[in-house]
C-alpha atoms as a PDB file:
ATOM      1  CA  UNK A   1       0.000   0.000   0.000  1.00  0.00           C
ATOM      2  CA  UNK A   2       1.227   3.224  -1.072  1.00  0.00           C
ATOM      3  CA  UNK A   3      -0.424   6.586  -0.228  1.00  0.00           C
ATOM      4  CA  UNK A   4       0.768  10.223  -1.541  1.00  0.00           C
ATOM      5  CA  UNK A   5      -0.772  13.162   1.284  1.00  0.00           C
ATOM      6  CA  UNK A   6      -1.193  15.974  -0.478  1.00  0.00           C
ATOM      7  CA  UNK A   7      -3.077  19.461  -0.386  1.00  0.00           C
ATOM      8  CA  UNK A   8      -2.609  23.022   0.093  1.00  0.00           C
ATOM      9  CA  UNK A   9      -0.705  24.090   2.966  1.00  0.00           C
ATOM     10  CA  UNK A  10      -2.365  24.521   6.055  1.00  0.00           C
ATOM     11  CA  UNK A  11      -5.465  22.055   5.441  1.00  0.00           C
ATOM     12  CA  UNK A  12      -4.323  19.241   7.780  1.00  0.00           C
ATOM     13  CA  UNK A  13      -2.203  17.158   5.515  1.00  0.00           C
ATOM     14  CA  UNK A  14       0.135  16.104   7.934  1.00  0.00           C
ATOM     15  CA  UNK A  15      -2.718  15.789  11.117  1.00  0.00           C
ATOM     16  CA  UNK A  16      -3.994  13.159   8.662  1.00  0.00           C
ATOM     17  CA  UNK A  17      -1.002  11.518   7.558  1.00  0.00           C
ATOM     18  CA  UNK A  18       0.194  11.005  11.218  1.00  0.00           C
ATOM     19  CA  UNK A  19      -3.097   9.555  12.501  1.00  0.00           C
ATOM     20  CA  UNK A  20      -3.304   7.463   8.902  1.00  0.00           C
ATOM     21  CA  UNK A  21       0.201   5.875   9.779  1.00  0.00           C
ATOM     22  CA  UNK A  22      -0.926   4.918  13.319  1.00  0.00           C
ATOM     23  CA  UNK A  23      -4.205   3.013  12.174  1.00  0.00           C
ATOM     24  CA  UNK A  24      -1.797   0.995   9.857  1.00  0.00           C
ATOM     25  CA  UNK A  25       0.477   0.188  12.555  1.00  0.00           C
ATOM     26  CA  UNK A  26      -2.682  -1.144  14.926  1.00  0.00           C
ATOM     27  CA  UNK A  27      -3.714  -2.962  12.296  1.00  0.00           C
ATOM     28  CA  UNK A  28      -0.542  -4.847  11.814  1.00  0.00           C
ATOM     29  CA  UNK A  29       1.141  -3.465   9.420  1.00  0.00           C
ATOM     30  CA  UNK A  30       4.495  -2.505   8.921  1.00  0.00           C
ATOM     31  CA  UNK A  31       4.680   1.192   8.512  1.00  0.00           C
ATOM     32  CA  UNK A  32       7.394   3.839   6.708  1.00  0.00           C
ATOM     33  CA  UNK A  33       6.023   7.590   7.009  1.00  0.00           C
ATOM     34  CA  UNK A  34       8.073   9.910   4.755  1.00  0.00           C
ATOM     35  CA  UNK A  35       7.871  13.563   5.026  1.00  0.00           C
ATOM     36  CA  UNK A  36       8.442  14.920   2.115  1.00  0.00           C
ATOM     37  CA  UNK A  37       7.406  18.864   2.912  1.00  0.00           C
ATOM     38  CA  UNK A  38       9.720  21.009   3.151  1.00  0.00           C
ATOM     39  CA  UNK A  39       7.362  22.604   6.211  1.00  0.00           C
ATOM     40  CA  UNK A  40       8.236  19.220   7.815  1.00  0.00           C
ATOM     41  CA  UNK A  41       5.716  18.332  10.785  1.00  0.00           C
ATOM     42  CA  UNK A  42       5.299  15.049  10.754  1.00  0.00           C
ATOM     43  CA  UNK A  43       7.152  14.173  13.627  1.00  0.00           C
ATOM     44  CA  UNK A  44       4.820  16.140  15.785  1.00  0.00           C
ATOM     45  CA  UNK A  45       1.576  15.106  14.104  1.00  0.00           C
ATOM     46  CA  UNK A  46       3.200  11.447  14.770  1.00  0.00           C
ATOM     47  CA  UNK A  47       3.433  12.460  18.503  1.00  0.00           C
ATOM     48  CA  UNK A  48       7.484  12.383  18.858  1.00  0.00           C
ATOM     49  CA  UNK A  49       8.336  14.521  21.525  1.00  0.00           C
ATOM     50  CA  UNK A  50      10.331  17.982  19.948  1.00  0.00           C
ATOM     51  CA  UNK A  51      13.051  16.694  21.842  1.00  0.00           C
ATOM     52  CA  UNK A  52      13.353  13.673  20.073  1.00  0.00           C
ATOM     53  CA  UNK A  53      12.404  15.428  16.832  1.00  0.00           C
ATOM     54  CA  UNK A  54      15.214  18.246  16.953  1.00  0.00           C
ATOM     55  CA  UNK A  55      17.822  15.061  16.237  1.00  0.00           C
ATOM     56  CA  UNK A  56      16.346  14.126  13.325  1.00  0.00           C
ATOM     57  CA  UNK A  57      18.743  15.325  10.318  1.00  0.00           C
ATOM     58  CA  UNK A  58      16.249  15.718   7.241  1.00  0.00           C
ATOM     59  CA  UNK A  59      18.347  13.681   3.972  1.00  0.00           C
ATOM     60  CA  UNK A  60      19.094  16.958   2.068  1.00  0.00           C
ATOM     61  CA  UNK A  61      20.793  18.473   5.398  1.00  0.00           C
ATOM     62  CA  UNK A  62      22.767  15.454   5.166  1.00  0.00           C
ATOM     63  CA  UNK A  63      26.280  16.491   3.601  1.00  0.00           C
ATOM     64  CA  UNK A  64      28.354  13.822   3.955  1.00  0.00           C
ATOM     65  CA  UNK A  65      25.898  11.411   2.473  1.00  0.00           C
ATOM     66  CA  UNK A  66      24.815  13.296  -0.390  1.00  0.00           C
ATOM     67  CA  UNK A  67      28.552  13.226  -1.097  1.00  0.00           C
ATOM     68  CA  UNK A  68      29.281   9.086  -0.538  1.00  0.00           C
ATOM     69  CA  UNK A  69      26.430   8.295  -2.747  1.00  0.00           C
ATOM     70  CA  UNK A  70      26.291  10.788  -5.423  1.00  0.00           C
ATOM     71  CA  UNK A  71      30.301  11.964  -5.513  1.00  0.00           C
ATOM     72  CA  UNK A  72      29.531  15.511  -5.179  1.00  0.00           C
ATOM     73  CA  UNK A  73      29.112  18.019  -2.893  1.00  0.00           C
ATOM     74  CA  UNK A  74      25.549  19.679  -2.164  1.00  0.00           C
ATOM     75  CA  UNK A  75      24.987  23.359  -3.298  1.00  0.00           C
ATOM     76  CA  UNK A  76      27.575  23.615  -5.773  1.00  0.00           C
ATOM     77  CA  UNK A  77      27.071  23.371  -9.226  1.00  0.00           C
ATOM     78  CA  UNK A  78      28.738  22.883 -12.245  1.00  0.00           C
ATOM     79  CA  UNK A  79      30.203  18.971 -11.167  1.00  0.00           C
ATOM     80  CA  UNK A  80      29.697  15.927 -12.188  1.00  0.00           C
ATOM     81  CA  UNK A  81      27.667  12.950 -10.099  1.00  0.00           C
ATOM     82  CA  UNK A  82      25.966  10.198 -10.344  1.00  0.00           C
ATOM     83  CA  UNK A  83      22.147   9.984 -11.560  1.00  0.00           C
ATOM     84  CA  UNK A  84      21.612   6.849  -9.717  1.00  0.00           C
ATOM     85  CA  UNK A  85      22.961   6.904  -5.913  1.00  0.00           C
ATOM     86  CA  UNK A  86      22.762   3.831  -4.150  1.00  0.00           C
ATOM     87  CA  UNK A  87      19.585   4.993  -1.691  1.00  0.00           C
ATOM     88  CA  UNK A  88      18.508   1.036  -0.758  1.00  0.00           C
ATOM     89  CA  UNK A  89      19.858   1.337   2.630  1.00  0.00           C
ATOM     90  CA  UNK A  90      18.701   5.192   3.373  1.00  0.00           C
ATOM     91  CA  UNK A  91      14.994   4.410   5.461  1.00  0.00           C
ATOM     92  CA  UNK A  92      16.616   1.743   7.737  1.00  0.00           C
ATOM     93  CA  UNK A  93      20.102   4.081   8.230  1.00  0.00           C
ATOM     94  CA  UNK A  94      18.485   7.599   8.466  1.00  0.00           C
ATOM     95  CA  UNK A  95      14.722   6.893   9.986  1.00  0.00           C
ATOM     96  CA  UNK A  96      13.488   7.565  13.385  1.00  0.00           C
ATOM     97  CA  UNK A  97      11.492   4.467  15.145  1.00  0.00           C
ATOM     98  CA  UNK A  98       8.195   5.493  17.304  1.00  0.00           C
ATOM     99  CA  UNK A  99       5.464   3.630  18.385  1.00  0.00           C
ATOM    100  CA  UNK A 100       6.125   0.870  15.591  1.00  0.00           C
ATOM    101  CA  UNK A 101       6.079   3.724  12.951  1.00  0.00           C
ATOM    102  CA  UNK A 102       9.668   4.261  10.880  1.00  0.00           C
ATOM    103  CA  UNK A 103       9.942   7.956  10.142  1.00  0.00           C
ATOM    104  CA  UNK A 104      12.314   9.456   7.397  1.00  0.00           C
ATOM    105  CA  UNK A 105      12.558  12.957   6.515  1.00  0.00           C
ATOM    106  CA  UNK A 106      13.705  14.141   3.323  1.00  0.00           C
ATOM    107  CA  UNK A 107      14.166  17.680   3.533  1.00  0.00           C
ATOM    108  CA  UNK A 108      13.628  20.540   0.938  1.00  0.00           C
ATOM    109  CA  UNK A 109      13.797  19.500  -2.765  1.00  0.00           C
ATOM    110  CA  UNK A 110      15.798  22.486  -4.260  1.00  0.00           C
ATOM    111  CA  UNK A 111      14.137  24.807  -6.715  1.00  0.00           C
ATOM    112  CA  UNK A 112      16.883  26.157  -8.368  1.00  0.00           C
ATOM    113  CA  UNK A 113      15.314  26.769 -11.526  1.00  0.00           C
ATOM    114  CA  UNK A 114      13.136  24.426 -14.405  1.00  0.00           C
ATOM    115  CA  UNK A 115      14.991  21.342 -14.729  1.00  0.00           C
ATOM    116  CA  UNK A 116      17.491  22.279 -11.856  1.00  0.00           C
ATOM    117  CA  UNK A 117      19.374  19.223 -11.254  1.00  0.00           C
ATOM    118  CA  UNK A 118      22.201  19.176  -8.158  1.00  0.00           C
ATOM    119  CA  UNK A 119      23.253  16.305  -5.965  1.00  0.00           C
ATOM    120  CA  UNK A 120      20.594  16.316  -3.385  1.00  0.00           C
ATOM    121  CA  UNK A 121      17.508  16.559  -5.582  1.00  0.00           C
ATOM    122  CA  UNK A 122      19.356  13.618  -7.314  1.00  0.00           C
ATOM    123  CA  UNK A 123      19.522  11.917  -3.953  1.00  0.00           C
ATOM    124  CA  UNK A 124      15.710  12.620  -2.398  1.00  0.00           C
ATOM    125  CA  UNK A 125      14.193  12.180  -5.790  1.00  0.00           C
ATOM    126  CA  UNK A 126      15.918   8.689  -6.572  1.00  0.00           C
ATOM    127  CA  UNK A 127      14.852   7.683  -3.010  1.00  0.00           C
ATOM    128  CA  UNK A 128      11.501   8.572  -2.747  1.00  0.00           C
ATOM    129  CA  UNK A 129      11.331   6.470  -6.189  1.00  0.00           C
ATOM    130  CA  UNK A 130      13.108   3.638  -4.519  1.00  0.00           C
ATOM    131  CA  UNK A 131      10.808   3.669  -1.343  1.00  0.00           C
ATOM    132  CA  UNK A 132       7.614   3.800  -3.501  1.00  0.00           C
ATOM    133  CA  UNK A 133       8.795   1.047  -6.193  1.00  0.00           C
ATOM    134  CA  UNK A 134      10.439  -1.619  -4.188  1.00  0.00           C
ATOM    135  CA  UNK A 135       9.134  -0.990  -0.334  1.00  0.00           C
ATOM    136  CA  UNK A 136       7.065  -3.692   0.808  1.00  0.00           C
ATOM    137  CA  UNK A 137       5.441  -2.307   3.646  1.00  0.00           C
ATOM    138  CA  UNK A 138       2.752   0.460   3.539  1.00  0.00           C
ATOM    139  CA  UNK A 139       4.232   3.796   3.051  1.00  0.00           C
ATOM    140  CA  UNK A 140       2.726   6.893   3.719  1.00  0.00           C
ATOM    141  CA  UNK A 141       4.369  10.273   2.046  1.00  0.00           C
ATOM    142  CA  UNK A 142       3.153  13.399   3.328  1.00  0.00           C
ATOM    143  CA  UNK A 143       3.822  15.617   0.382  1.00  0.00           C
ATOM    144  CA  UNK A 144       3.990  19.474  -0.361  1.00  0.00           C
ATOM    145  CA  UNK A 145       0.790  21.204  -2.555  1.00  0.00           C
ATOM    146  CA  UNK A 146       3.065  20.382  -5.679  1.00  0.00           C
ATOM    147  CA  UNK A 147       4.299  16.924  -7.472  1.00  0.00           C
ATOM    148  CA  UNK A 148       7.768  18.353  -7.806  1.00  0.00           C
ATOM    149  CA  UNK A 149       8.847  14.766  -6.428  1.00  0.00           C
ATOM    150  CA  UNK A 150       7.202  12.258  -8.263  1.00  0.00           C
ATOM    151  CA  UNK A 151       8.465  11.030 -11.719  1.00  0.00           C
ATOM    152  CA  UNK A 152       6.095   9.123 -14.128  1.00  0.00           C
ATOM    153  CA  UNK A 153       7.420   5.882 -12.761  1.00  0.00           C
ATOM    154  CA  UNK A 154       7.368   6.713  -9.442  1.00  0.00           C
ATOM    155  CA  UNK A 155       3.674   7.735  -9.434  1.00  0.00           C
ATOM    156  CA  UNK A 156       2.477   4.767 -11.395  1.00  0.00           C
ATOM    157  CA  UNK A 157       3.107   2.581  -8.321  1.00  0.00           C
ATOM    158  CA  UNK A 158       1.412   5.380  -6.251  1.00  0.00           C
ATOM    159  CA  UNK A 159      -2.033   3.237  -5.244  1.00  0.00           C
ATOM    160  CA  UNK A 160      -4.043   6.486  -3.754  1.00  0.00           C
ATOM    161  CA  UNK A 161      -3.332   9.972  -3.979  1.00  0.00           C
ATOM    162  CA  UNK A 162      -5.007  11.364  -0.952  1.00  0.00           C
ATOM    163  CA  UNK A 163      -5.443  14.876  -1.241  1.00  0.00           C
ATOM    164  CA  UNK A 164      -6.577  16.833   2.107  1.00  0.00           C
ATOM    165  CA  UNK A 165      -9.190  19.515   1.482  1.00  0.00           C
ATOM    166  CA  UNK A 166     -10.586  22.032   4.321  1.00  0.00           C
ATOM    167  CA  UNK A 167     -13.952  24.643   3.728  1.00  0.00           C
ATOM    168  CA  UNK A 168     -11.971  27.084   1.576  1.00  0.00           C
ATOM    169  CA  UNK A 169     -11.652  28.146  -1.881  1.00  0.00           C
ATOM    170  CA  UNK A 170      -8.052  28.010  -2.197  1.00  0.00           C
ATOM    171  CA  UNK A 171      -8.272  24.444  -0.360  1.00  0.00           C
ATOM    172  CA  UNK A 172     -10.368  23.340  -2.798  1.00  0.00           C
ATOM    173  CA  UNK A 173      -8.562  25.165  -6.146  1.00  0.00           C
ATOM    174  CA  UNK A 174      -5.328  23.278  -4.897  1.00  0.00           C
ATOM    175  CA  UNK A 175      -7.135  20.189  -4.663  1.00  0.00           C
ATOM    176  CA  UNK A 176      -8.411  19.936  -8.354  1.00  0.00           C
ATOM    177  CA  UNK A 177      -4.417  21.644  -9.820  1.00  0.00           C
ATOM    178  CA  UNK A 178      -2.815  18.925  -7.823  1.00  0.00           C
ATOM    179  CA  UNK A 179      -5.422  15.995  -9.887  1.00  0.00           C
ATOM    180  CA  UNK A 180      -4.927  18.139 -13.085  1.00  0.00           C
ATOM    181  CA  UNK A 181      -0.707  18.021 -12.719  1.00  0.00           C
ATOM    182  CA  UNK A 182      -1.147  14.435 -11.490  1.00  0.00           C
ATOM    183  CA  UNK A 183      -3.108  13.190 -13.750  1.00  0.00           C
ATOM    184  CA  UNK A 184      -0.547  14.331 -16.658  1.00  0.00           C
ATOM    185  CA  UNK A 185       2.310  12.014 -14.976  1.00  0.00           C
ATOM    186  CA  UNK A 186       0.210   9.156 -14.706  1.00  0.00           C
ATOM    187  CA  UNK A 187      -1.838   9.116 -11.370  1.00  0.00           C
ATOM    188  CA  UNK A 188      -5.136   8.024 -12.007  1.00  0.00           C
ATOM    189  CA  UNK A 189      -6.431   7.159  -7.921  1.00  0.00           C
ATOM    190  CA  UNK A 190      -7.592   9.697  -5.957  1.00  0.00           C
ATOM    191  CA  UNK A 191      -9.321  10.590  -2.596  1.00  0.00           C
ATOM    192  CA  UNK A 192     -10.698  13.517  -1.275  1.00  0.00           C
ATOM    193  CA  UNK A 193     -10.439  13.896   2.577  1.00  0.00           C
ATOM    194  CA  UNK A 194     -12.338  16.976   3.914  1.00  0.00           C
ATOM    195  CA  UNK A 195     -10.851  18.363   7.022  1.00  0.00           C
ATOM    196  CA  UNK A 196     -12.114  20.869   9.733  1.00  0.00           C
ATOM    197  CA  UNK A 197     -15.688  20.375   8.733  1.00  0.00           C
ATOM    198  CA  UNK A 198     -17.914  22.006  11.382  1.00  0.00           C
ATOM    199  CA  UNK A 199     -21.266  21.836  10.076  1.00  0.00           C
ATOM    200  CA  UNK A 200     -23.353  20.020   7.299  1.00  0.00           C
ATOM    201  CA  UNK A 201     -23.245  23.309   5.410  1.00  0.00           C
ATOM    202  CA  UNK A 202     -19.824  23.119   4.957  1.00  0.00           C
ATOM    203  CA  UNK A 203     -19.747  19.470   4.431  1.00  0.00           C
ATOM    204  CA  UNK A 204     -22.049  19.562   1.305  1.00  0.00           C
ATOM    205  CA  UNK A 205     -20.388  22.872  -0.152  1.00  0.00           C
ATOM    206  CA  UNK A 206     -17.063  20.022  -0.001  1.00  0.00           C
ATOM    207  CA  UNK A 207     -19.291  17.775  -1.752  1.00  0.00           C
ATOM    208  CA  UNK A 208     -20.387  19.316  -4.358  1.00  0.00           C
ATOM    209  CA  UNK A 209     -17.140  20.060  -5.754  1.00  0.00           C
ATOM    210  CA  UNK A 210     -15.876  16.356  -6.192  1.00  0.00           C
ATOM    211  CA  UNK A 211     -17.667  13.572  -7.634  1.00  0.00           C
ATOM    212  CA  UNK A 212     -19.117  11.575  -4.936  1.00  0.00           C
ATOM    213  CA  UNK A 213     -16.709   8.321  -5.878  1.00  0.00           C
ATOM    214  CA  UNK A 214     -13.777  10.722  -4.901  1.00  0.00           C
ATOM    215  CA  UNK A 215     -15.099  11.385  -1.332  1.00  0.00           C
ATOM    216  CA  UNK A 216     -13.332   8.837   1.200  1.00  0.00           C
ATOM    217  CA  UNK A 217     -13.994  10.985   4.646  1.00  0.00           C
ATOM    218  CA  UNK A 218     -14.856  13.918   6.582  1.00  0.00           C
ATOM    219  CA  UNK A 219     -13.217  14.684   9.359  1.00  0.00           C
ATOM    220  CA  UNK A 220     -15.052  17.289  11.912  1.00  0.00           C
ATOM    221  CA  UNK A 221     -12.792  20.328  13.501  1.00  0.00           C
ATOM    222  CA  UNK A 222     -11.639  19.650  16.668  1.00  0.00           C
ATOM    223  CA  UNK A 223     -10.367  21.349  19.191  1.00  0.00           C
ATOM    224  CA  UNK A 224      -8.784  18.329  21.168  1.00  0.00           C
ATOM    225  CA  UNK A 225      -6.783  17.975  17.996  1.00  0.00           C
ATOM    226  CA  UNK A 226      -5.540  21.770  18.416  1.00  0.00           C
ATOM    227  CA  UNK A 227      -4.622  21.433  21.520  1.00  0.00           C
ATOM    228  CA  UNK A 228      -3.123  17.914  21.504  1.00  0.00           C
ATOM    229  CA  UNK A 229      -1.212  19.257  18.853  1.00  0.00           C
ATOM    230  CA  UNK A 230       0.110  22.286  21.254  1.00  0.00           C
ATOM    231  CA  UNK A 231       0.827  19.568  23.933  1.00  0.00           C
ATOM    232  CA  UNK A 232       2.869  17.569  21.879  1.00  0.00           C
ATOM    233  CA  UNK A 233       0.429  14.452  22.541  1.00  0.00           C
ATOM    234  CA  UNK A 234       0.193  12.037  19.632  1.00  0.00           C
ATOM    235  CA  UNK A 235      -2.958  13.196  18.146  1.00  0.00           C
ATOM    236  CA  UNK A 236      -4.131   9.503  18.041  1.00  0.00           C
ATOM    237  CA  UNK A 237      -4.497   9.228  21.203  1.00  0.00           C
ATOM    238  CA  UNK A 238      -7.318  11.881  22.117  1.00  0.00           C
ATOM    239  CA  UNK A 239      -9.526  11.025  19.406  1.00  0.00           C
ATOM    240  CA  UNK A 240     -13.323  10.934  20.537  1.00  0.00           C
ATOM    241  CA  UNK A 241     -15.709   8.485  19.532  1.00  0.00           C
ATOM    242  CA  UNK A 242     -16.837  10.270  16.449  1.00  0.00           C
ATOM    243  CA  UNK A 243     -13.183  10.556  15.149  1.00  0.00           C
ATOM    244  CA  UNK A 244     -12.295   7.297  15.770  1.00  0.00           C
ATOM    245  CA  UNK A 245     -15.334   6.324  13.663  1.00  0.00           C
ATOM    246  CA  UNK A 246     -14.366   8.413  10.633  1.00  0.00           C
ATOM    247  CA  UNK A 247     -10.730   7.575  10.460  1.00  0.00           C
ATOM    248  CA  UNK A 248     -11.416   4.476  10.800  1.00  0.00           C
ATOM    249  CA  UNK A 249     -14.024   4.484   7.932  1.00  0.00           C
ATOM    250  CA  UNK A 250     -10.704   6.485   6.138  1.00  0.00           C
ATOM    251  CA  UNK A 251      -8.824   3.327   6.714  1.00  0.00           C
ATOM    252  CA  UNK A 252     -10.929   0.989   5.781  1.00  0.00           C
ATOM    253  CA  UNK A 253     -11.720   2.717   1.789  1.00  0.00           C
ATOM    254  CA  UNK A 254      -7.820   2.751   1.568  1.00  0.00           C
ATOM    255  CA  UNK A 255      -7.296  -0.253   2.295  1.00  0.00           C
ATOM    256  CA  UNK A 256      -9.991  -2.131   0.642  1.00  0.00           C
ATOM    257  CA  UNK A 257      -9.325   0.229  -2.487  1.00  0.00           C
ATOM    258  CA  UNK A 258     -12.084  -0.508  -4.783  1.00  0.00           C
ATOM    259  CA  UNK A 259     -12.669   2.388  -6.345  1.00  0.00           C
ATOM    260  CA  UNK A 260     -11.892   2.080 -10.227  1.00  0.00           C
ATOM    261  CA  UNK A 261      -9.534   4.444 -11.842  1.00  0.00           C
END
């Protein structure tokens, strides 16, 4: 099972990603979340304490590596390297372990310009491939708004594209450029998420922008979430009855994936 986590910034993405990798773990799977924002904050929307968090080196901060595996040295330009680093051994050398979860952070992917091409875009870009092609457990990648990390290959072995969508205009705008750009590099399966819904109002006014097949969930706004978040609780443990219900319902559609592309 592999899941892309994607939508504007700000709508939740990573609230759902986190809570999404914990309902794989309880249900026996073996988990690798990879954050792959550069507004990384999946280590708190996992639950790992900031103290614990602040040791984790993202890949593209990683110097010496980027210099073993692609034989030249991050943020200069004009050198030769290799287009094909060995990355195999990258989630079990460079991840963080909590709860059962295996965390890797990737960093920023450098936009130096159409077609930039340097040493560590080389490096997080032929990783994320490998992790998505030849992983065997479920991976979950919480992405930025854009595709800038996903070739055609890599997204053909992407099995839902869930893209995280709050009451907004802008939320929603995202949402259908992100299917549009997706779409044109092969990435047929999608699921709309809505987040922060606080009434039925704003539930259908989600609705009616998405065909119906499209809609996996909708979360409610809640403030136990906020705070939890503040408090640097895992967020899946304060869940209420009601979100328990609906993530798990999220869980469920992904897994079962029947939806047709």
């Amino acid at each position: 099972m592999k899941i892309a986590v994607s939508g504007k910034g700000g709508v939740g993405k990573s609230t759902i990603a986190g809570i999404m990798a914990h309902y794989f773990v309880q249900n026996g799977y073996k988990v690798l979340a990879v954050d792959a924002d550069p507004d990384a904050n999946l280590a708190s929307a996992l639950g790992i304490p900031k103290s614990e968090a602040a040791r984790i080196v993202p890949i593209s901060h990683q110097r010496a590596l980027i210099k073993e595996r692609t034989g030249a040295s991050p943020r200069q330009f004009g050198q030769l390297f290799k287009l094909n680093p060995r990355v195999d051994d990258i989630p079990e050398e460079y991840s963080f372990i909590f709860r059962g979860i295996r965390l890797l952070v990737m960093g920023a992917v450098r936009k130096g310009g159409a077609g930039c091409a340097c040493p560590e875009n080389v490096l997080l870009k032929s990783l994320l491939s490998e992790i998505i092609l030849h992983r065997d457990e479920a991976v979950i990648v919480d992405m930025e708004a854009g595709i800038e990390h996903l070739g055609r290959a890599t997204a053909s072995a992407i099995q839902e594209m869930l893209i995280v969508v709050e009451p907004g205009a802008r939320s929603i705008d995202t949402a259908l450029t992100i299917m549009k750009l997706s779409r044109e590099i092969g990435l047929r399966q999608f699921r709309v998420i809505g987040n922060k819904v606080q009434d039925e109002d704003q539930e259908r006014w989600i609705r009616s922008h998405f065909p119906a097949s499209l809609i996996v969930g909708m979360i409610p706004y809640s403030e136990a979430i906020r705070d939890a978040d503040r408090q640097e609780q895992p967020l899946i443990d304060i869940l209420d009855d009601r979100l328990r219900t609906e993530f798990g319902a999220v869980f469920s559609a992904l897994v079962r994936g029947t939806r047709p592309a």
